[in-house]
PDB file of N, CA and C in Angstrom:
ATOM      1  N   UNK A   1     -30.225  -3.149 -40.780  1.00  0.00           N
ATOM      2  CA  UNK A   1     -30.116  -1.910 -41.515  1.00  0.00           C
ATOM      3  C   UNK A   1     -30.155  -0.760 -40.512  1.00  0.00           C
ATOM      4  N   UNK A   2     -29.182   0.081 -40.482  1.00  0.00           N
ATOM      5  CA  UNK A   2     -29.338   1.102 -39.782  1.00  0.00           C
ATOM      6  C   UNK A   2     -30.035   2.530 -40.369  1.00  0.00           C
ATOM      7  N   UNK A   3     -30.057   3.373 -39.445  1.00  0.00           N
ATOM      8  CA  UNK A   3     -31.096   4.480 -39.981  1.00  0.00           C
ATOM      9  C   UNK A   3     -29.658   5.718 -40.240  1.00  0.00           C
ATOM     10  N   UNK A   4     -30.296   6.625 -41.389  1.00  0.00           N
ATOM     11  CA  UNK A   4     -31.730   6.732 -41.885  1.00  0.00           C
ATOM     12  C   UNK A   4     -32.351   5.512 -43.197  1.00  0.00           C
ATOM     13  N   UNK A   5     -31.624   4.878 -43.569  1.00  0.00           N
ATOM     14  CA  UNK A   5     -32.417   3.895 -44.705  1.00  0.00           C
ATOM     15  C   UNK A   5     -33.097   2.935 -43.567  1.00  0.00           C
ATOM     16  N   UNK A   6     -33.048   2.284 -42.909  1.00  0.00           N
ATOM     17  CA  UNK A   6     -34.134   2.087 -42.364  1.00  0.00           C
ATOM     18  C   UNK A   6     -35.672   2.399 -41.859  1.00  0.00           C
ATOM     19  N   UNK A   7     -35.067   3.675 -41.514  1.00  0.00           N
ATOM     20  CA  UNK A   7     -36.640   4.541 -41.265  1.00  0.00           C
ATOM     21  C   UNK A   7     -37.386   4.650 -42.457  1.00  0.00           C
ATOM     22  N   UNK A   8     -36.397   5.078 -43.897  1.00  0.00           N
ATOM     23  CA  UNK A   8     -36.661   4.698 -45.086  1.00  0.00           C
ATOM     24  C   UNK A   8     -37.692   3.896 -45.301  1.00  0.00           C
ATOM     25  N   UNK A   9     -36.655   2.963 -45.218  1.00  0.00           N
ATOM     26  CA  UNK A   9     -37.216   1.090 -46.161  1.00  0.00           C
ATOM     27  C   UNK A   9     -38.857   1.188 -45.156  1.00  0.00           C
ATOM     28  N   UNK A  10     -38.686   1.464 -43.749  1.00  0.00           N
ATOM     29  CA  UNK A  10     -40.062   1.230 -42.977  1.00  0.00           C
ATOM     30  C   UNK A  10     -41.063   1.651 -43.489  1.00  0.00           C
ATOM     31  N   UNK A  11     -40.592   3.328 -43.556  1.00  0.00           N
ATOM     32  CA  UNK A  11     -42.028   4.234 -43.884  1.00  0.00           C
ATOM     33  C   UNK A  11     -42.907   3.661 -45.360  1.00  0.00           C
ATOM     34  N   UNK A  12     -42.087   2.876 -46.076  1.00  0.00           N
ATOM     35  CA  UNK A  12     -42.126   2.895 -47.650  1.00  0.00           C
ATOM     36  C   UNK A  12     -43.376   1.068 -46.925  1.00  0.00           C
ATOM     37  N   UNK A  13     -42.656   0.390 -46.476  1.00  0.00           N
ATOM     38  CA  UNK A  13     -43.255  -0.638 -45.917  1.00  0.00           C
ATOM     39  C   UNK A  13     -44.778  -0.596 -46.036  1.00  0.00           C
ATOM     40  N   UNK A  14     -44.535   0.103 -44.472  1.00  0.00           N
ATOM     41  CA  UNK A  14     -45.995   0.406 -43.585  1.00  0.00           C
ATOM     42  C   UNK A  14     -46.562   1.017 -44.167  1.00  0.00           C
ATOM     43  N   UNK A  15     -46.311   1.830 -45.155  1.00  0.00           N
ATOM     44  CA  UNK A  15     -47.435   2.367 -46.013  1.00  0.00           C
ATOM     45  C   UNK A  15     -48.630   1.225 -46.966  1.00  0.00           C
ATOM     46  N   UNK A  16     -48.115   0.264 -46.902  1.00  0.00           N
ATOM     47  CA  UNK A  16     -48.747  -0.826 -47.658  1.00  0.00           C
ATOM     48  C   UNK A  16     -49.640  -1.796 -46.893  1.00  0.00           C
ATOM     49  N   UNK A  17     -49.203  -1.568 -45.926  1.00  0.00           N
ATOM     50  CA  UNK A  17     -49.513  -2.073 -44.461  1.00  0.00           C
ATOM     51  C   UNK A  17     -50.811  -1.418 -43.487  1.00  0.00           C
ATOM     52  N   UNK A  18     -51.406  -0.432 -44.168  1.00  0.00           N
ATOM     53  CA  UNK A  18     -52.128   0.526 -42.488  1.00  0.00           C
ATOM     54  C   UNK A  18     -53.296  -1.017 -42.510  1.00  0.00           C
ATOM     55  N   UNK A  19     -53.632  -0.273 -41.062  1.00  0.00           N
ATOM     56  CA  UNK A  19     -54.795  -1.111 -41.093  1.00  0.00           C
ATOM     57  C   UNK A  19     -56.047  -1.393 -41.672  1.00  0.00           C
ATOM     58  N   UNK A  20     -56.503  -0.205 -43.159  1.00  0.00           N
ATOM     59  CA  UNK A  20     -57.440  -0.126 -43.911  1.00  0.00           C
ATOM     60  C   UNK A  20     -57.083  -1.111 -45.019  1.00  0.00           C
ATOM     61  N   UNK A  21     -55.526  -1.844 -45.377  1.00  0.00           N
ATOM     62  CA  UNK A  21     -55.316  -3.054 -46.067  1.00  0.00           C
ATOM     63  C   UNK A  21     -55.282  -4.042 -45.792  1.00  0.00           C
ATOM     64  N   UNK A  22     -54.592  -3.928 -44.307  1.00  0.00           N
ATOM     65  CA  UNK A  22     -54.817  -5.654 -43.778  1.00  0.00           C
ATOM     66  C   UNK A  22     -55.664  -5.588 -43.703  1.00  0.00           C
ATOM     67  N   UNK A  23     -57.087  -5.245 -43.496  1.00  0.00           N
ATOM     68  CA  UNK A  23     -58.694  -5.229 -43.211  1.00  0.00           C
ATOM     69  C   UNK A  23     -59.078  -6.308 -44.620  1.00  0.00           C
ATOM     70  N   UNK A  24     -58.376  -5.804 -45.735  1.00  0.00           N
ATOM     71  CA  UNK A  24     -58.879  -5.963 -46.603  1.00  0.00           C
ATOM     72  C   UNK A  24     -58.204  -7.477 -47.386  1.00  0.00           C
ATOM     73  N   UNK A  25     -57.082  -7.755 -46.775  1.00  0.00           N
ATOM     74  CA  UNK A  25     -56.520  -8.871 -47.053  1.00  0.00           C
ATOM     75  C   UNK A  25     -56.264  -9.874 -45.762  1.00  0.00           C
ATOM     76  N   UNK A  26     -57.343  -9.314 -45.069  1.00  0.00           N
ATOM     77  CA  UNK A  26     -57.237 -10.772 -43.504  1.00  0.00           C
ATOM     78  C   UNK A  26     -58.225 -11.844 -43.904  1.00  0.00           C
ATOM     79  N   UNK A  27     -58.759 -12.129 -44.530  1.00  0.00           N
ATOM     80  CA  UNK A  27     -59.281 -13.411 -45.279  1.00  0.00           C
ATOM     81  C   UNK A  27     -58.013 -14.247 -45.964  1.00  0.00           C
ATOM     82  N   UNK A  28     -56.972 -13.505 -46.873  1.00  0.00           N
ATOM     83  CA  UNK A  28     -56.285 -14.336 -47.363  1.00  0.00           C
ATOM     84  C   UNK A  28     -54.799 -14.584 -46.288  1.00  0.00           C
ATOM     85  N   UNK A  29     -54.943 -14.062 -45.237  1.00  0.00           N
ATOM     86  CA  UNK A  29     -53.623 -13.946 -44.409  1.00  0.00           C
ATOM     87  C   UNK A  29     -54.390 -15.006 -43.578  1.00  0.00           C
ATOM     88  N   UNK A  30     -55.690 -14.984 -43.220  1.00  0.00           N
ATOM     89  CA  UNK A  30     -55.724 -16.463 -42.143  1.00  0.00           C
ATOM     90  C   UNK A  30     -56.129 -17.705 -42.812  1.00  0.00           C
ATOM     91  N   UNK A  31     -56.441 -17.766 -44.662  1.00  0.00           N
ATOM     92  CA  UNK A  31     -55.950 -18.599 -45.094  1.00  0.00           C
ATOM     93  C   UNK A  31     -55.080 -19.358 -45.226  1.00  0.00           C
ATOM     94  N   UNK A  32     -53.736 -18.120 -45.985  1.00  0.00           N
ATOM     95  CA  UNK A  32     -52.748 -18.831 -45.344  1.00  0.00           C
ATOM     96  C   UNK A  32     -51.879 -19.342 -44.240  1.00  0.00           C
ATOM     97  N   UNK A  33     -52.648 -18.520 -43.635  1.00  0.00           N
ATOM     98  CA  UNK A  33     -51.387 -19.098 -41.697  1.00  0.00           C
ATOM     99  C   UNK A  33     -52.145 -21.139 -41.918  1.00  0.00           C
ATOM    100  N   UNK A  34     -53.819 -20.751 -42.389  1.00  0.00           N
ATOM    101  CA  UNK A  34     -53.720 -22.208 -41.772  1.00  0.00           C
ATOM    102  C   UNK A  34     -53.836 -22.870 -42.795  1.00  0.00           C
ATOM    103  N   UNK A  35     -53.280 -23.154 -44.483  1.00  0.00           N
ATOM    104  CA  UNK A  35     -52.500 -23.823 -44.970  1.00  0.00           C
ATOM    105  C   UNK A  35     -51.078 -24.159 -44.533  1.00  0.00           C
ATOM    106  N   UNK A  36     -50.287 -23.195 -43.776  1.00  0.00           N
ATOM    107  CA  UNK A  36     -48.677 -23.312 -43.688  1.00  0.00           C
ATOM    108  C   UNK A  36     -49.516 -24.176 -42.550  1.00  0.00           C
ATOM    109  N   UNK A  37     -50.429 -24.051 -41.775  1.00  0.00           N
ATOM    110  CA  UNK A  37     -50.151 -24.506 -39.903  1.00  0.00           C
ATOM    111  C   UNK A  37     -50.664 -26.140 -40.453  1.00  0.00           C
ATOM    112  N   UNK A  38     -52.006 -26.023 -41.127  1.00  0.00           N
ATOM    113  CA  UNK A  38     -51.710 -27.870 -42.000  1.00  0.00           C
ATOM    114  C   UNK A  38     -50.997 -28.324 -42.595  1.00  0.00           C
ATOM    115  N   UNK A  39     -49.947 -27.790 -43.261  1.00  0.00           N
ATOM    116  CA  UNK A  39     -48.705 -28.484 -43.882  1.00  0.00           C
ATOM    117  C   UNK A  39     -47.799 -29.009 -43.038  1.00  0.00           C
ATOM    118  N   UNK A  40     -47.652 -28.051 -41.852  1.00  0.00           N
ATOM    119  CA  UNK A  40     -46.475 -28.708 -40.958  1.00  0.00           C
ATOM    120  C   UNK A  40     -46.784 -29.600 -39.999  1.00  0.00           C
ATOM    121  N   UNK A  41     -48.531 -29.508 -39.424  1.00  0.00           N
ATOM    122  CA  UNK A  41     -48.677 -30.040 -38.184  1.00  0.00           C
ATOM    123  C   UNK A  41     -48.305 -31.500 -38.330  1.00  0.00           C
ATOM    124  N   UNK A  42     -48.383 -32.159 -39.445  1.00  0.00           N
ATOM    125  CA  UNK A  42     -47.840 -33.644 -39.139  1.00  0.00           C
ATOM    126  C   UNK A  42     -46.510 -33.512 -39.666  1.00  0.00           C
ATOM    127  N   UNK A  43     -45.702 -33.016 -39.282  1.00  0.00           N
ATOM    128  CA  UNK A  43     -44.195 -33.284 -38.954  1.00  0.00           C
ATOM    129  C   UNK A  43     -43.515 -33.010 -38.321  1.00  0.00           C
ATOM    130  N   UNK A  44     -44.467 -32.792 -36.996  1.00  0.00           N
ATOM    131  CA  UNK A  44     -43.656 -32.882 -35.567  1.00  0.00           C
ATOM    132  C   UNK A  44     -43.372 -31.950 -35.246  1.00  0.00           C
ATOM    133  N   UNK A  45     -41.784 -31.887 -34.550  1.00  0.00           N
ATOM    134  CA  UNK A  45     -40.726 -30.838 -34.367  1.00  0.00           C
ATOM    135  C   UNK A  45     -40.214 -30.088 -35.581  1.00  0.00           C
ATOM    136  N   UNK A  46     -40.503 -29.298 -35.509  1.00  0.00           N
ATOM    137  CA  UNK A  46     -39.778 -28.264 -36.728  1.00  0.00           C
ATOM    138  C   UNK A  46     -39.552 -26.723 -36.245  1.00  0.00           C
ATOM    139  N   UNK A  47     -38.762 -26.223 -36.867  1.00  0.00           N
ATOM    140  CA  UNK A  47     -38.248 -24.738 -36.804  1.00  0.00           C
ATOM    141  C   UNK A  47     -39.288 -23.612 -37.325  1.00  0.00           C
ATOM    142  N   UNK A  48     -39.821 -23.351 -36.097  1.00  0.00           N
ATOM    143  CA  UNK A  48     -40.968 -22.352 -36.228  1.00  0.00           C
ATOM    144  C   UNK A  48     -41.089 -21.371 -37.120  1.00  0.00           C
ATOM    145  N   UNK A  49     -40.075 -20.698 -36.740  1.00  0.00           N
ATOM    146  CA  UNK A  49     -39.556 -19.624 -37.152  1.00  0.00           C
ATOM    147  C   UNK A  49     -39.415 -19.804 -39.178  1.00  0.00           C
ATOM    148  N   UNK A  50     -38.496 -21.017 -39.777  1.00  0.00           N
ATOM    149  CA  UNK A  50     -38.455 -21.113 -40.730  1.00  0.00           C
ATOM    150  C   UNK A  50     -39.468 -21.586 -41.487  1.00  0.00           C
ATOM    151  N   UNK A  51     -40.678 -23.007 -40.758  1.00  0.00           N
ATOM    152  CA  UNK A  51     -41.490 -23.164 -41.502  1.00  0.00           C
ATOM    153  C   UNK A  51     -42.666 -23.014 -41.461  1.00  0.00           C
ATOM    154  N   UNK A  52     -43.157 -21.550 -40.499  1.00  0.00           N
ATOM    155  CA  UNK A  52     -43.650 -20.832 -40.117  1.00  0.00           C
ATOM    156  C   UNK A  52     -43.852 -19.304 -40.176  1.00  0.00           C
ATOM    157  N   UNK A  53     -43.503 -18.905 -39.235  1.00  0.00           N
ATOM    158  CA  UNK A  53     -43.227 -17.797 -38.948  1.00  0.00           C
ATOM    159  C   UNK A  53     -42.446 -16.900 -40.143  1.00  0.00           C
ATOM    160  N   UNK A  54     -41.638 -17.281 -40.992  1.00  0.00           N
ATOM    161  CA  UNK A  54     -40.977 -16.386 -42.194  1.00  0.00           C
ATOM    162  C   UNK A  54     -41.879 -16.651 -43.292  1.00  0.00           C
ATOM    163  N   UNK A  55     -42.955 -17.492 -43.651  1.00  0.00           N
ATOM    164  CA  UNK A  55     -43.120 -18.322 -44.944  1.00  0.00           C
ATOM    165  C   UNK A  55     -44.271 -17.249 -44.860  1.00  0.00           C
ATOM    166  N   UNK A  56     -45.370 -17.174 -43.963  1.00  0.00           N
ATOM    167  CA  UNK A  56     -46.690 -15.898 -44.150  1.00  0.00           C
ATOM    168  C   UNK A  56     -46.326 -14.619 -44.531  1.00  0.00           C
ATOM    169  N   UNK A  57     -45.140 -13.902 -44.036  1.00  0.00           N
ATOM    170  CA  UNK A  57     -44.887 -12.652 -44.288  1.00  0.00           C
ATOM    171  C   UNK A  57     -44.465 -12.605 -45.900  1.00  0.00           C
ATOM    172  N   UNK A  58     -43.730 -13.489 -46.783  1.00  0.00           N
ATOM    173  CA  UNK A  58     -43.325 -13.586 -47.922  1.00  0.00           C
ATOM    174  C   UNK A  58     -44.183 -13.983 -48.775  1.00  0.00           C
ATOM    175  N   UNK A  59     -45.323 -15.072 -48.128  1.00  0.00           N
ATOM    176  CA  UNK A  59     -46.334 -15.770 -49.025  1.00  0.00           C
ATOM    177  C   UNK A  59     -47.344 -14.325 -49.201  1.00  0.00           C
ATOM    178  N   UNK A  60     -47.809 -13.654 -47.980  1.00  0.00           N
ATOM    179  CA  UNK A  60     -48.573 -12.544 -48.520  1.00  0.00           C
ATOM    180  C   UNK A  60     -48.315 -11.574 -49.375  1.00  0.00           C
ATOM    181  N   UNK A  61     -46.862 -11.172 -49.155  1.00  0.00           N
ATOM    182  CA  UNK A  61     -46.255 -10.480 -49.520  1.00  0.00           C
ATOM    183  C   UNK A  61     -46.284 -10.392 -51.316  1.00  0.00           C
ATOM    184  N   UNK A  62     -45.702 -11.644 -51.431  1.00  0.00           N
ATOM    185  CA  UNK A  62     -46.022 -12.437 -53.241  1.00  0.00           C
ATOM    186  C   UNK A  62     -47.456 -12.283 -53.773  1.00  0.00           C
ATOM    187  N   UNK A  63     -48.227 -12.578 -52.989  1.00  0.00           N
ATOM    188  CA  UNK A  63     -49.205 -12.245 -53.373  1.00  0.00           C
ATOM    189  C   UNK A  63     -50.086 -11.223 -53.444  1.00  0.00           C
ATOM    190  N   UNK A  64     -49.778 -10.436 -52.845  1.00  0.00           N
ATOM    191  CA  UNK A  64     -49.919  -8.916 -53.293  1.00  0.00           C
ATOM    192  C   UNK A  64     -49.081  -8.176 -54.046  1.00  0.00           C
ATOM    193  N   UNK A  65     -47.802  -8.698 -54.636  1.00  0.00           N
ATOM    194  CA  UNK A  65     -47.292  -8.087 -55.566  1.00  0.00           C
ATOM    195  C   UNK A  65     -47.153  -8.904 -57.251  1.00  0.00           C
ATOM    196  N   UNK A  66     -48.046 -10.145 -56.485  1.00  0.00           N
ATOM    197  CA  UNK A  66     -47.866 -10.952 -58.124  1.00  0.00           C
ATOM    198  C   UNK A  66     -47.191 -12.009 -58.417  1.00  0.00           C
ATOM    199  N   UNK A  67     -46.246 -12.516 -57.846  1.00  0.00           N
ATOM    200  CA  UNK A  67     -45.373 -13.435 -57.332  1.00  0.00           C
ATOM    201  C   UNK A  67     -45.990 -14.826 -57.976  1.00  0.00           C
ATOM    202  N   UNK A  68     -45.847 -15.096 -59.118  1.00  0.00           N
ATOM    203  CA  UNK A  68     -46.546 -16.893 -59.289  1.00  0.00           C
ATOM    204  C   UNK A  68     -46.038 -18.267 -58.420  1.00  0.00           C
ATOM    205  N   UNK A  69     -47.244 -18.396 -57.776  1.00  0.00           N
ATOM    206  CA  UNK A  69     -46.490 -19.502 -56.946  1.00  0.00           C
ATOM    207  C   UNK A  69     -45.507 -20.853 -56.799  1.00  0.00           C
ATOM    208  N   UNK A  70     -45.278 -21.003 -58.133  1.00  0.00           N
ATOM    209  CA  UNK A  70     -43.990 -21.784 -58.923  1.00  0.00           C
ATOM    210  C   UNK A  70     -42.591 -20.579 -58.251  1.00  0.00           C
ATOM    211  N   UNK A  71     -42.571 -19.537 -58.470  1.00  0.00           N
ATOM    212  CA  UNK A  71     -41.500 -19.051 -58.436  1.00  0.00           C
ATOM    213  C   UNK A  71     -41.141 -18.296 -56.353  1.00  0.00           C
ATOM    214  N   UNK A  72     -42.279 -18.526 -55.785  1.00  0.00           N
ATOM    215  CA  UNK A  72     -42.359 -18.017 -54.247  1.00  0.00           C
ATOM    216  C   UNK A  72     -41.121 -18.413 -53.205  1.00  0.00           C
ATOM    217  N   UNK A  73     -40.246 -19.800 -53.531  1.00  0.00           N
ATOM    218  CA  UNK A  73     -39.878 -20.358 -52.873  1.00  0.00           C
ATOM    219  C   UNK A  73     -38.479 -19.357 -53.124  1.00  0.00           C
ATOM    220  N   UNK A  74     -38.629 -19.229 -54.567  1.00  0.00           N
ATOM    221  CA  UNK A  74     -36.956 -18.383 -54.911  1.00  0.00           C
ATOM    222  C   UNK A  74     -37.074 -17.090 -54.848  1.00  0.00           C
ATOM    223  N   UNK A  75     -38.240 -16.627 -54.435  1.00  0.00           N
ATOM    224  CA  UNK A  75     -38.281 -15.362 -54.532  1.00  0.00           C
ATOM    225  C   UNK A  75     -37.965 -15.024 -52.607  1.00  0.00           C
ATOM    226  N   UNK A  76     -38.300 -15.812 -52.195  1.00  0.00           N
ATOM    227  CA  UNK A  76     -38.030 -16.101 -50.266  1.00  0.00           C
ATOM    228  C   UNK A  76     -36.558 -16.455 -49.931  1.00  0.00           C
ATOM    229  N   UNK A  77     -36.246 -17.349 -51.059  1.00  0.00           N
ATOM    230  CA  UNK A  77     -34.803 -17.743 -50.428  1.00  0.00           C
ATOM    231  C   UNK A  77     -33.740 -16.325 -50.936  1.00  0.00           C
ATOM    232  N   UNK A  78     -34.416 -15.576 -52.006  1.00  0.00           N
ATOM    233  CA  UNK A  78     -33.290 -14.079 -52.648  1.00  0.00           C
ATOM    234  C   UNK A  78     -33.355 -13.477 -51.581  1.00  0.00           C
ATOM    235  N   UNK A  79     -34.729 -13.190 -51.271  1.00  0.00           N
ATOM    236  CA  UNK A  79     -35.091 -11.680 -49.685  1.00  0.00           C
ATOM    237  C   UNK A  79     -34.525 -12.416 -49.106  1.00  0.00           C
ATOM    238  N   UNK A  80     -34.828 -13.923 -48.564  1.00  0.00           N
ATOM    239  CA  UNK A  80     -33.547 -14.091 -47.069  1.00  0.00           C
ATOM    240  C   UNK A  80     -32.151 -14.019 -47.310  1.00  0.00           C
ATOM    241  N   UNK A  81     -31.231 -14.049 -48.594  1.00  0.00           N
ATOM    242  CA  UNK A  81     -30.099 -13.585 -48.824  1.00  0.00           C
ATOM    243  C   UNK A  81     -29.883 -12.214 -48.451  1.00  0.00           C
ATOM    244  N   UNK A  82     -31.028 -11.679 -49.196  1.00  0.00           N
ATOM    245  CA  UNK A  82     -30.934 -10.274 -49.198  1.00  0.00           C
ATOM    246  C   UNK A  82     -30.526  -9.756 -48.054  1.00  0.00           C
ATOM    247  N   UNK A  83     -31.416  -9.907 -46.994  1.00  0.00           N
ATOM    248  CA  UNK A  83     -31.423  -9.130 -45.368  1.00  0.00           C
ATOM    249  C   UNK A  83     -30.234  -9.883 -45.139  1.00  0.00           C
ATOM    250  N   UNK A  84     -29.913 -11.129 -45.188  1.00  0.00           N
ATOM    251  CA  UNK A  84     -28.699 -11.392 -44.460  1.00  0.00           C
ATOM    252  C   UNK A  84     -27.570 -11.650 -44.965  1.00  0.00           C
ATOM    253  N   UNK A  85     -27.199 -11.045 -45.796  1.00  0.00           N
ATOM    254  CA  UNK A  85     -26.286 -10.976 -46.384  1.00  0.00           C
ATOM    255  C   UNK A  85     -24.841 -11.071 -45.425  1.00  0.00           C
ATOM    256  N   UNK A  86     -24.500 -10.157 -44.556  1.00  0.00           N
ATOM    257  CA  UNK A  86     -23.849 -10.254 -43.456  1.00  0.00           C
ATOM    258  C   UNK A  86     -24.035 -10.957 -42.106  1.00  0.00           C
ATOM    259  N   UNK A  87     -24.763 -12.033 -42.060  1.00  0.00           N
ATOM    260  CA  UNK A  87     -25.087 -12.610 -41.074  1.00  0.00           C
ATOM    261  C   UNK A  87     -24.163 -13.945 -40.790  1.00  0.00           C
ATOM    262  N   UNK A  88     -23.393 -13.787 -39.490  1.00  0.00           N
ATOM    263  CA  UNK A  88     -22.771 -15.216 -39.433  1.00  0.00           C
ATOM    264  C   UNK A  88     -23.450 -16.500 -39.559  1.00  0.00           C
ATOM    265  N   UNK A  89     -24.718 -17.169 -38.704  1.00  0.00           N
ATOM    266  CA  UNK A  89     -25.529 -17.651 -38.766  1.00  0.00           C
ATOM    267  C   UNK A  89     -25.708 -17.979 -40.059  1.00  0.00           C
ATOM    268  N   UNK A  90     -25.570 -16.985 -40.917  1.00  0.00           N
ATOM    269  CA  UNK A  90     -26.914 -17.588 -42.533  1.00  0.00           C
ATOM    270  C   UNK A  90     -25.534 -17.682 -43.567  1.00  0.00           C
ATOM    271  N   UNK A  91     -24.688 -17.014 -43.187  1.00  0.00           N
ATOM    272  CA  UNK A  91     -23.488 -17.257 -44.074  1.00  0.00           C
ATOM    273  C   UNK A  91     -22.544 -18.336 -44.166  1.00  0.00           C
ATOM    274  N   UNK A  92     -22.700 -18.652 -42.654  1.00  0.00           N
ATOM    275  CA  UNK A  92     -21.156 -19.541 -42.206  1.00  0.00           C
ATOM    276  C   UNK A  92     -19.767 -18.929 -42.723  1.00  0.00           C
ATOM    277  N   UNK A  93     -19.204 -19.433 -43.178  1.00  0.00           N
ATOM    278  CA  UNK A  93     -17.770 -19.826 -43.198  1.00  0.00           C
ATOM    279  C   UNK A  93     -17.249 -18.885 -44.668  1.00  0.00           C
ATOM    280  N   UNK A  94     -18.370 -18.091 -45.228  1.00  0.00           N
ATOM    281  CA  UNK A  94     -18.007 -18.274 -46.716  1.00  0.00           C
ATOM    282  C   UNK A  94     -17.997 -16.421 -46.153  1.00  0.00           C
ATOM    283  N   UNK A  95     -18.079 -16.069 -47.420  1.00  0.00           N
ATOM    284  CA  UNK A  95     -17.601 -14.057 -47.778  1.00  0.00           C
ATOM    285  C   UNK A  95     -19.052 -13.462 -47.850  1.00  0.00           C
ATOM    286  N   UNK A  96     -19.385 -12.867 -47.255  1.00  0.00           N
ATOM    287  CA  UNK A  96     -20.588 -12.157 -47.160  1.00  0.00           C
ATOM    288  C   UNK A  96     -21.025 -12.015 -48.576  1.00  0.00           C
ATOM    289  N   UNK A  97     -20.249 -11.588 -49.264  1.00  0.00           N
ATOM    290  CA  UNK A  97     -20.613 -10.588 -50.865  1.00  0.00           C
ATOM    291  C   UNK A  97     -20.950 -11.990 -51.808  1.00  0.00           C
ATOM    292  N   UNK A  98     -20.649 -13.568 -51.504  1.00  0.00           N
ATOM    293  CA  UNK A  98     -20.622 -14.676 -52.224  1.00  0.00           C
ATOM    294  C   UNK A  98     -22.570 -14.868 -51.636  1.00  0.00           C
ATOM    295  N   UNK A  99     -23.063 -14.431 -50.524  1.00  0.00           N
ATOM    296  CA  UNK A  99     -24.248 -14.802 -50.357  1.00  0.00           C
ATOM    297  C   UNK A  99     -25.942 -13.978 -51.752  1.00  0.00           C
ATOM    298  N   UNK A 100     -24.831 -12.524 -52.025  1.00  0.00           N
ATOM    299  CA  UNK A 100     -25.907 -12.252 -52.758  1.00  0.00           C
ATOM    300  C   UNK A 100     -25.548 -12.920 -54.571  1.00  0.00           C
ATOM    301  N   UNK A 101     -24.444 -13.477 -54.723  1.00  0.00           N
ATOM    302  CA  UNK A 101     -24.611 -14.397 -55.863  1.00  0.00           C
ATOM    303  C   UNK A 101     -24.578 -14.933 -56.244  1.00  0.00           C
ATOM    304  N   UNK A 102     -24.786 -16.334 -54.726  1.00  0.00           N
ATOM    305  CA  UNK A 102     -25.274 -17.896 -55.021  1.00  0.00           C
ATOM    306  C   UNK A 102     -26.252 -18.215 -53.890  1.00  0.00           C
ATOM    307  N   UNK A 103     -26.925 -16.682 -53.371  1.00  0.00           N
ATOM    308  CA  UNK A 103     -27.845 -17.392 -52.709  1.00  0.00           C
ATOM    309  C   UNK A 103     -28.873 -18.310 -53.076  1.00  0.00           C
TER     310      UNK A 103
END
């Protein structure tokens, strides 16, 4: 996203974000890092980034906005459509505009 909606989308972000909230939700953020970090550790090699590293920012995320955890997985796979909508990588071969309505 380029600016100014980026600076946008940020300021609107980080406002949810200062450090007087994470204070207040770092009990349930190092909960979950180490549910995701026991789910994966026995399966080896895996993609950090995907079953890791993206799953805390969305899992907290849901859960500070309400998100029932039946529905978290589809609510992660829409936002990763979302941002990448134009991404070769996440699109392949298909029309950018087909990713936001069968992601």
């Amino acid at each position: 996203m380029d600016a100014p909606r980026h600076a946008k989308q940020r300021k609107i972000i980080s406002s949810v974000f200062t450090p007087k909230r994470v204070a207040q939700i770092d009990a349930q953020i190092r909960t979950q890092a180490k549910l995701i970090v026991d789910a994966v550790a026995p399966l080896g090699e895996i993609d950090f980034v995907e079953q890791v590293a993206a799953r805390l920012p969305m899992w907290t995320i849901s859960e500070m906005i309400g998100i029932p955890e039946h529905r978290r997985d589809e609510v992660t796979a829409a936002a990763g459509a979302m941002v990448s909508w134009n991404d070769p990588d996440f699109i392949g071969d298909g029309e950018p505009i087909s990713v936001l309505f069968n992601g």
